[in-house]
Protein backbone atom coordinates (compact mmCIF):
# COMPACT_ATOMS: atom_id res chain seq x y z
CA UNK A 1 -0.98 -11.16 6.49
CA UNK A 2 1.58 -10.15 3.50
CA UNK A 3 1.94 -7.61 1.30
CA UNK A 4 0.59 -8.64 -2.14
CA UNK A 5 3.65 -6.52 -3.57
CA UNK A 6 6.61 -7.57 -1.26
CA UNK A 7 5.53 -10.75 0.37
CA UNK A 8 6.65 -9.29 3.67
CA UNK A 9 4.57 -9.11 6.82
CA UNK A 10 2.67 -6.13 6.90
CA UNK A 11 2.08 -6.02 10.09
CA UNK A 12 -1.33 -4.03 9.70
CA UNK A 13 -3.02 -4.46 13.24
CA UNK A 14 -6.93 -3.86 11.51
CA UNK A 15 -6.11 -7.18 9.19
CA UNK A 16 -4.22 -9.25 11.40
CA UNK A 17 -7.41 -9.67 14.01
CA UNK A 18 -5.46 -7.83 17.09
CA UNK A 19 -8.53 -6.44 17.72
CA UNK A 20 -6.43 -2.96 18.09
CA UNK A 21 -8.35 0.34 17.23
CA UNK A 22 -5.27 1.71 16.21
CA UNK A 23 -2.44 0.88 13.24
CA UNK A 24 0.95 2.36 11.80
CA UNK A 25 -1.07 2.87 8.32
CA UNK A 26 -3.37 5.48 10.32
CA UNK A 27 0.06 7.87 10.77
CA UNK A 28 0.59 7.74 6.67
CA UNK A 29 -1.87 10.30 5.10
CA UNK A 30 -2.31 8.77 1.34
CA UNK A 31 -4.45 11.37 -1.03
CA UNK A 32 -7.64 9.64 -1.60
CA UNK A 33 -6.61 9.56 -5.68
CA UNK A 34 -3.87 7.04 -4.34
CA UNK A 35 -6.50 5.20 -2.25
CA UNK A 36 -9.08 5.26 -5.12
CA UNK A 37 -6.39 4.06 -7.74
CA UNK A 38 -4.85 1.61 -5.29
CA UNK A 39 -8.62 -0.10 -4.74
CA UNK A 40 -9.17 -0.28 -8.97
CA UNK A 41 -6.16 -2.20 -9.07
CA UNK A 42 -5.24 -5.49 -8.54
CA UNK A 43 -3.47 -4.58 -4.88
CA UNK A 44 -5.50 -4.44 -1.51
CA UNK A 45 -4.81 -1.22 -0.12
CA UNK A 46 -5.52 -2.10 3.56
CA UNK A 47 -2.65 -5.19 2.83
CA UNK A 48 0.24 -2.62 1.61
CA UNK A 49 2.99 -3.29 3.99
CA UNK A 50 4.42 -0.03 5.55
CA UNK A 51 7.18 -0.06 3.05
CA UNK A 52 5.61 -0.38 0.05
CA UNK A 53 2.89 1.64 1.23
CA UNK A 54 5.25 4.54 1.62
CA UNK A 55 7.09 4.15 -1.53
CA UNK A 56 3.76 4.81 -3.64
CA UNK A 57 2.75 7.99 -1.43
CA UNK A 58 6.34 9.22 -1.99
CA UNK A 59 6.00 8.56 -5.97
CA UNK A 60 2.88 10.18 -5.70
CA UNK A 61 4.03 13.29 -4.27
CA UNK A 62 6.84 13.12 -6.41
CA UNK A 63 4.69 13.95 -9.29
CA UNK A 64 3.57 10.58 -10.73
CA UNK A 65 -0.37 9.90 -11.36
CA UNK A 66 -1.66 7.76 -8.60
CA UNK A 67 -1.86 4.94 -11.42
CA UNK A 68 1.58 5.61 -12.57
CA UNK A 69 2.68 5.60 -8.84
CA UNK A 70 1.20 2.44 -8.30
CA UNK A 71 2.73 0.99 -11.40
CA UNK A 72 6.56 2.41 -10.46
CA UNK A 73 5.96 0.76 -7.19
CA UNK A 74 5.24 -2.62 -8.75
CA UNK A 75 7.90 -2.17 -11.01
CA UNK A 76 10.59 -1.49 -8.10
CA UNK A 77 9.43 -4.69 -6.36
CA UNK A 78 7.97 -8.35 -8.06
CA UNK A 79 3.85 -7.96 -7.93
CA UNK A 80 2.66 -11.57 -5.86
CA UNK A 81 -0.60 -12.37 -6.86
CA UNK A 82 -2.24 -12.65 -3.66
């Protein structure tokens, strides 16, 4: 599966049918407010690639609203609708 922001892989083992237990997007703690604002919007949280996925934590903790985090991320790459 892609990421619906970056078009690359995202290499999430849960949505890719591994059958894994166990994923690189468990090791990146994103505040729920991210994960709540992330599942109103038009982006699948669970499809983030790790990059991406990354860049809004870090905007968030920067300061940014999780909305306006989400938004700066889209911004920095070209949204794909998915």
């Amino acid at each position: 599966m892609n990421c619906p922001v970056c078009t690359n892989a995202n290499a999430c083992e849960q949505t890719c049918g591994s059958g894994r237990k166990t994923c690189w997007c468990f090791d990146i703690q994103v505040p729920k407010l991210v994960i709540d604002a992330l599942a109103d919007s038009e982006i699948t949280f669970a499809c983030l690639c790790r990059e991406c996925l990354t860049s809004v934590v870090a905007h968030h903790a920067a300061g940014a609203r999780p909305v306006e985090a989400i938004d700066l991320l889209i911004a920095e790459r070209q949204l794909v609708e998915v």
